[in-house]
N, C-alpha and C. Protein backbone atom coordinates (compact mmCIF):
# COMPACT_ATOMS: atom_id res chain seq x y z
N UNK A 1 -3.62 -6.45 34.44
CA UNK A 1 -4.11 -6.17 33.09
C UNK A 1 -5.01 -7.32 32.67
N UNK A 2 -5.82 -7.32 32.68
CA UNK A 2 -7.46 -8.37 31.92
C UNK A 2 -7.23 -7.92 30.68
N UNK A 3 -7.85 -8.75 30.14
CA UNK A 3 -8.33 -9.07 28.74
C UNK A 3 -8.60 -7.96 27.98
N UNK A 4 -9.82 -7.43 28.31
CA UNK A 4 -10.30 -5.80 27.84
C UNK A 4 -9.03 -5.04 27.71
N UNK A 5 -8.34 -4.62 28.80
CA UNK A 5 -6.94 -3.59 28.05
C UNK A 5 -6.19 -4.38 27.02
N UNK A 6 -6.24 -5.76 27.40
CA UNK A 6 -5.43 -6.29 25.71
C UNK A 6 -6.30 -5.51 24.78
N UNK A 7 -7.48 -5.85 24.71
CA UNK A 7 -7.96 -5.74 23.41
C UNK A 7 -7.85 -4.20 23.14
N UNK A 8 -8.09 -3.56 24.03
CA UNK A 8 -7.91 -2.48 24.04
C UNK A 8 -6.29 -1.58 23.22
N UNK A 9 -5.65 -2.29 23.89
CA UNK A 9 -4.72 -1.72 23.38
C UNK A 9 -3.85 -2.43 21.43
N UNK A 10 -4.42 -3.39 21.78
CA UNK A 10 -4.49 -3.95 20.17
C UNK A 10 -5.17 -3.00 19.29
N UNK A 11 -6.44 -2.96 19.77
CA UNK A 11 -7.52 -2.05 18.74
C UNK A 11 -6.53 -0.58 18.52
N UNK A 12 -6.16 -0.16 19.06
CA UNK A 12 -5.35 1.35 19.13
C UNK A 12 -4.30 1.30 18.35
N UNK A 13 -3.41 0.32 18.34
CA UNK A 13 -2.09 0.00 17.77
C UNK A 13 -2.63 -0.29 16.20
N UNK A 14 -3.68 -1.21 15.98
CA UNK A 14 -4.40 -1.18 14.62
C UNK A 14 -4.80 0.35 14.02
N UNK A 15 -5.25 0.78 14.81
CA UNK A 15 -5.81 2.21 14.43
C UNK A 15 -4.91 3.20 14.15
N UNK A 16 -3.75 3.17 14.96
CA UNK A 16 -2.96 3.86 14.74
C UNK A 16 -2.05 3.57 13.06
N UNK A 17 -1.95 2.01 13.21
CA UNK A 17 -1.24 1.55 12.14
C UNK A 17 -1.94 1.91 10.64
N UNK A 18 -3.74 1.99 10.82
CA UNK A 18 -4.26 2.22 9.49
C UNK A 18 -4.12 3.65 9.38
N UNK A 19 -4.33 4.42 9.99
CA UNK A 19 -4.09 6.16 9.50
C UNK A 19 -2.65 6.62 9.26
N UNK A 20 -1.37 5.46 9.50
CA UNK A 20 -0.32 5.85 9.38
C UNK A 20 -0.49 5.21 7.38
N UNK A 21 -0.99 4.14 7.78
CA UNK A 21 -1.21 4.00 6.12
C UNK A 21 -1.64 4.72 5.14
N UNK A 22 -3.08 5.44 6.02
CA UNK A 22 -3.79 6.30 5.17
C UNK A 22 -3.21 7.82 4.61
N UNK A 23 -2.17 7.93 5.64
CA UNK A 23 -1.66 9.04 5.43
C UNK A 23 -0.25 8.97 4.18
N UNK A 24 0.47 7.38 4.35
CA UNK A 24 1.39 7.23 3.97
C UNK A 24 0.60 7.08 2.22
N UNK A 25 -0.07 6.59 1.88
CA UNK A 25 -0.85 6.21 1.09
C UNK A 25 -1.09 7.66 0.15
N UNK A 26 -1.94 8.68 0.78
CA UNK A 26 -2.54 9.81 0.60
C UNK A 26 -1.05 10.84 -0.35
N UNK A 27 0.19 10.70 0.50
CA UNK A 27 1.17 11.26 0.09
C UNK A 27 1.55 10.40 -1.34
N UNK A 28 1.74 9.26 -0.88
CA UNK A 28 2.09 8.60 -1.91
C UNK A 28 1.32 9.17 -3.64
N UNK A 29 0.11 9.09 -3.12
CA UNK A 29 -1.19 9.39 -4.22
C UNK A 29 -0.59 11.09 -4.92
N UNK A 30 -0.42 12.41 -3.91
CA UNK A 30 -0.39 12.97 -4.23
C UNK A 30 1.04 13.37 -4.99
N UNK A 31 2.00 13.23 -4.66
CA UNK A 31 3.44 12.90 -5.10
C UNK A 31 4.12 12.24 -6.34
N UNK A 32 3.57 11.27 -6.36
CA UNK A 32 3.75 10.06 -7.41
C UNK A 32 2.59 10.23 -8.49
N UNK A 33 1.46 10.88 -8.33
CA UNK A 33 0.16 10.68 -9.49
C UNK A 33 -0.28 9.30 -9.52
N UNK A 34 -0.37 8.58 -8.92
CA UNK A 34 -0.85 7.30 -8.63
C UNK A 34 -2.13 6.68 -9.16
N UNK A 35 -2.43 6.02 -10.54
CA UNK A 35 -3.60 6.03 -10.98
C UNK A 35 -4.77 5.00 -9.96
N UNK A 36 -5.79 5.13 -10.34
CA UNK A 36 -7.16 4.58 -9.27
C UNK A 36 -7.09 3.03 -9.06
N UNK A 37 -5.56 2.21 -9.73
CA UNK A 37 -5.69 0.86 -9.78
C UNK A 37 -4.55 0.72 -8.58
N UNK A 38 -3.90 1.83 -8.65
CA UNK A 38 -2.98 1.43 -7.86
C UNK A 38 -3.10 2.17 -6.35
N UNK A 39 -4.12 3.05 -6.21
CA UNK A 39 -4.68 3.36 -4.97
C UNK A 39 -5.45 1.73 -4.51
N UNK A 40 -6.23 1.29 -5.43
CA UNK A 40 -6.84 0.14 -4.57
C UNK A 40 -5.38 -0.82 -4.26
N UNK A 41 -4.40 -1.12 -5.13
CA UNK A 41 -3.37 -2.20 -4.59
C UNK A 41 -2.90 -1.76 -2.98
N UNK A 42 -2.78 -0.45 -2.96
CA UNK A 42 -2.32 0.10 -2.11
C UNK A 42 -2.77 -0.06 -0.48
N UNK A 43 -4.42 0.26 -0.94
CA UNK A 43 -5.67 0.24 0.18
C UNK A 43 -5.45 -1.46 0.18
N UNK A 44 -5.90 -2.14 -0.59
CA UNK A 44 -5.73 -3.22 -0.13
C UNK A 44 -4.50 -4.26 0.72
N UNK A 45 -3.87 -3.79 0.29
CA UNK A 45 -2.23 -3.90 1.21
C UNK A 45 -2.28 -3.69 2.25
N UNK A 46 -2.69 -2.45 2.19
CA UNK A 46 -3.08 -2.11 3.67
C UNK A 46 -4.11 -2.68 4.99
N UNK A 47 -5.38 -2.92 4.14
CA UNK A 47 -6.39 -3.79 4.63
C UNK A 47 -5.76 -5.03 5.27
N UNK A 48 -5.25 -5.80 4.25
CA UNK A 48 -4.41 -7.13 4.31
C UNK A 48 -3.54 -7.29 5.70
N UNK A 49 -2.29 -5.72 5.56
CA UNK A 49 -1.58 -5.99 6.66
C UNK A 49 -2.59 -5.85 8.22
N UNK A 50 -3.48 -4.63 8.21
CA UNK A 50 -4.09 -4.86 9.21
C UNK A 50 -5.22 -5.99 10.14
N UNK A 51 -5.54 -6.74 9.35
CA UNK A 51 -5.78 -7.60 9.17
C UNK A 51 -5.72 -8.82 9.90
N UNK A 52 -7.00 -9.21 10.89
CA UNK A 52 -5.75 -10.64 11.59
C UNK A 52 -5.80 -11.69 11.08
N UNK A 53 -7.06 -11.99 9.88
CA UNK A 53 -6.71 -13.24 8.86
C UNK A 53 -5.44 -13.00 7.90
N UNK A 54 -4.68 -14.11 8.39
CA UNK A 54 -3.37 -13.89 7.67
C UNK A 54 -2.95 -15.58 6.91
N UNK A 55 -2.74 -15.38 5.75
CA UNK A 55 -2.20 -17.04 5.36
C UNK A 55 -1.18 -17.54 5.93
N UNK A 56 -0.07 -16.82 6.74
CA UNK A 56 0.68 -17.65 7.92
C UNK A 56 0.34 -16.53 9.16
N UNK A 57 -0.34 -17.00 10.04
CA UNK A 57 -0.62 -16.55 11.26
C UNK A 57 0.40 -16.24 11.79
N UNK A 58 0.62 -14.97 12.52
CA UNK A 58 1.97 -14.88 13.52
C UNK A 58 2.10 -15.53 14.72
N UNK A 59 0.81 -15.87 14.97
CA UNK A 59 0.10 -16.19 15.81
C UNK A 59 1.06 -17.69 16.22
N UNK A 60 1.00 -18.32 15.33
CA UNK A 60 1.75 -19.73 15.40
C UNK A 60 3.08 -19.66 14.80
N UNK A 61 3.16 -18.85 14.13
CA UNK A 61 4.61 -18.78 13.25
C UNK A 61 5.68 -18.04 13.89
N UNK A 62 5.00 -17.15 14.70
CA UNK A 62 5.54 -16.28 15.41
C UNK A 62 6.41 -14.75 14.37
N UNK A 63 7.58 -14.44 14.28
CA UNK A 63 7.97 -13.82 13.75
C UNK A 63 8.29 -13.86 12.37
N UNK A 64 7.94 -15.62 11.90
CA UNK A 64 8.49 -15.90 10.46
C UNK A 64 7.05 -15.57 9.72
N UNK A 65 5.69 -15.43 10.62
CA UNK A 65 4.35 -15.23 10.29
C UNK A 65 4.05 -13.75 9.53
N UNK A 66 5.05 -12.76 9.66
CA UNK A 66 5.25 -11.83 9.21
C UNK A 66 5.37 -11.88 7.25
N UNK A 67 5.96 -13.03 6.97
CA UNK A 67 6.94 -12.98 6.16
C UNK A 67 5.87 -12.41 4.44
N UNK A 68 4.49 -12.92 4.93
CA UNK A 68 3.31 -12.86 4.28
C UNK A 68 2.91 -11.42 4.13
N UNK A 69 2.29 -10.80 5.37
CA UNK A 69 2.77 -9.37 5.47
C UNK A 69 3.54 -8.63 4.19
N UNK A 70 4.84 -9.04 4.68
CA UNK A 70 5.63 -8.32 3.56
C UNK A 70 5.35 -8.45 2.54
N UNK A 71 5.50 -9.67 2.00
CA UNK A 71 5.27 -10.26 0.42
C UNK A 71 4.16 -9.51 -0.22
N UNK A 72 3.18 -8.99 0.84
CA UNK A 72 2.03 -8.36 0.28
C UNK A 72 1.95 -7.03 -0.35
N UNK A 73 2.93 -6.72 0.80
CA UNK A 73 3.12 -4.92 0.95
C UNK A 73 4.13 -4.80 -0.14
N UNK A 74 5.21 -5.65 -0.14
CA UNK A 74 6.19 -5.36 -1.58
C UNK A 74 5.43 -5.75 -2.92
N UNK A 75 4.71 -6.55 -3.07
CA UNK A 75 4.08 -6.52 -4.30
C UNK A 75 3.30 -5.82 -4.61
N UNK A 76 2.53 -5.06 -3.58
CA UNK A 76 1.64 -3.85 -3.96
C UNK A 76 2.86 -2.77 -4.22
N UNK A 77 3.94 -2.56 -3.42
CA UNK A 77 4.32 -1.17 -4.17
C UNK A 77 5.77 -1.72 -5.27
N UNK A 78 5.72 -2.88 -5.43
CA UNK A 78 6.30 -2.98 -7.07
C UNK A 78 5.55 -2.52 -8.10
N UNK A 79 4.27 -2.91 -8.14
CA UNK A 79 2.78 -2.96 -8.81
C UNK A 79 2.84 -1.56 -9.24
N UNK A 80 2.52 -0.87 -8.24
CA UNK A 80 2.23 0.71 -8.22
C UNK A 80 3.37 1.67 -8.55
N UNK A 81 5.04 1.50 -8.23
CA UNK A 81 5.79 2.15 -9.11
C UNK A 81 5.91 1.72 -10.22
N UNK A 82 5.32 0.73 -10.94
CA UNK A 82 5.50 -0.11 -12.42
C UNK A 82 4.18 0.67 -13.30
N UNK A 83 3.16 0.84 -12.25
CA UNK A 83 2.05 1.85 -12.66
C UNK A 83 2.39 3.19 -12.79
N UNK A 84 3.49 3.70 -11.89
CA UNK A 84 3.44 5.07 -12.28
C UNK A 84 4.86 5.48 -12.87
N UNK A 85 5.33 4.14 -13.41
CA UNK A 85 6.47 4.40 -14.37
C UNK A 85 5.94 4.16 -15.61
N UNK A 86 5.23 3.49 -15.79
CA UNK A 86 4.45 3.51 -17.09
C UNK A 86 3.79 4.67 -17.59
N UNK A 87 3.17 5.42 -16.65
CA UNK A 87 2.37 6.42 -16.96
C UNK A 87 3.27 7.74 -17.19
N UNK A 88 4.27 7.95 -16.55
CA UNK A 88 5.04 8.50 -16.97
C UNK A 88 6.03 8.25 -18.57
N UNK A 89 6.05 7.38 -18.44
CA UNK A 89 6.50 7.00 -19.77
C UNK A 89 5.40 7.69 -20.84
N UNK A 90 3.99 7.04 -20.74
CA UNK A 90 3.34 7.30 -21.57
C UNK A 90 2.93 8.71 -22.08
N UNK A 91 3.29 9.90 -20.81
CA UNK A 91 2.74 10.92 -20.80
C UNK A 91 3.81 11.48 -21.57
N UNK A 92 5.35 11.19 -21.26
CA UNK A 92 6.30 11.70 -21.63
C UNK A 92 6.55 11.65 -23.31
N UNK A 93 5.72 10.51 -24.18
CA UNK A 93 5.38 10.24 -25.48
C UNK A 93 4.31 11.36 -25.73
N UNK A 94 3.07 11.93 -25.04
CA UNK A 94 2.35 11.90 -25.85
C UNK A 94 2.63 13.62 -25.68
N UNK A 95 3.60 14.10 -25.00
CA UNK A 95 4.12 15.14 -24.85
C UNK A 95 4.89 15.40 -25.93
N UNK A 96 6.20 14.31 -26.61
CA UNK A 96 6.78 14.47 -27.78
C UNK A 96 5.92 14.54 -28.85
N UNK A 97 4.63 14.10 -29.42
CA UNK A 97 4.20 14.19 -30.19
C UNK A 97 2.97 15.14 -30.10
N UNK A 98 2.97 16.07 -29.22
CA UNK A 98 2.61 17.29 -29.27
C UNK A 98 3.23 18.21 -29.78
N UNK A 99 4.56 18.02 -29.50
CA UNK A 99 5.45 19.22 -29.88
C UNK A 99 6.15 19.13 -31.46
N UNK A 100 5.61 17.87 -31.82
CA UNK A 100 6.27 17.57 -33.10
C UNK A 100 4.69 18.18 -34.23
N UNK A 101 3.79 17.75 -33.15
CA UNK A 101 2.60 18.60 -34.45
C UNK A 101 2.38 20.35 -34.11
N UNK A 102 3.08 20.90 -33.44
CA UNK A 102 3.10 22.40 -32.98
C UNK A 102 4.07 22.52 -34.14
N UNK A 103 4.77 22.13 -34.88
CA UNK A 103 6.22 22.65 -35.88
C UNK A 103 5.82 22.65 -37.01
């Protein structure tokens, strides 16, 4: 195995990993109502994890190099259920005061 099938098979495992995003993402969007701020946290999370500039390299850190990764990916989807608990909230208000000017 040379070099080329590394890369080779890196590039694939990336590829594979972003359409599992895109897809995971896409559901997410359609499911949840996910407003356009929290599609970019999302995309960007994603970008981030795929990504081989990383602020701790795994590269040297080895498995603790991950730990960044995460931190990223959990703060984007704290972010984004805090976005679409809000919005729900809000919708769920402006729903009561529909029904209070219908009376």
């Amino acid at each position: 195995m040379d070099l080329s099938d590394l890369v080779v098979a890196v590039l694939v495992v990336l590829a594979a990993l972003l359409v599992l995003g895109v897809v995971v993402i896409a559901f997410v969007m359609w499911r949840f109502d996910v407003p356009p701020r929290g599609l970019a946290a999302m995309v960007g999370a994603l970008v981030y994890l795929v990504s081989p500039v990383d602020v701790l390299p795994e590269v040297v850190l080895g498995p603790l190099g991950l730990a960044d990764d995460a931190g990223v990916v959990t703060l984007a989807a704290v972010w984004v259920y805090k976005l679409v608990r809000a919005r729900r909230i809000l919708r769920a208000g402006s729903a009561r005061r529909e029904r209070r000017h219908e009376r």
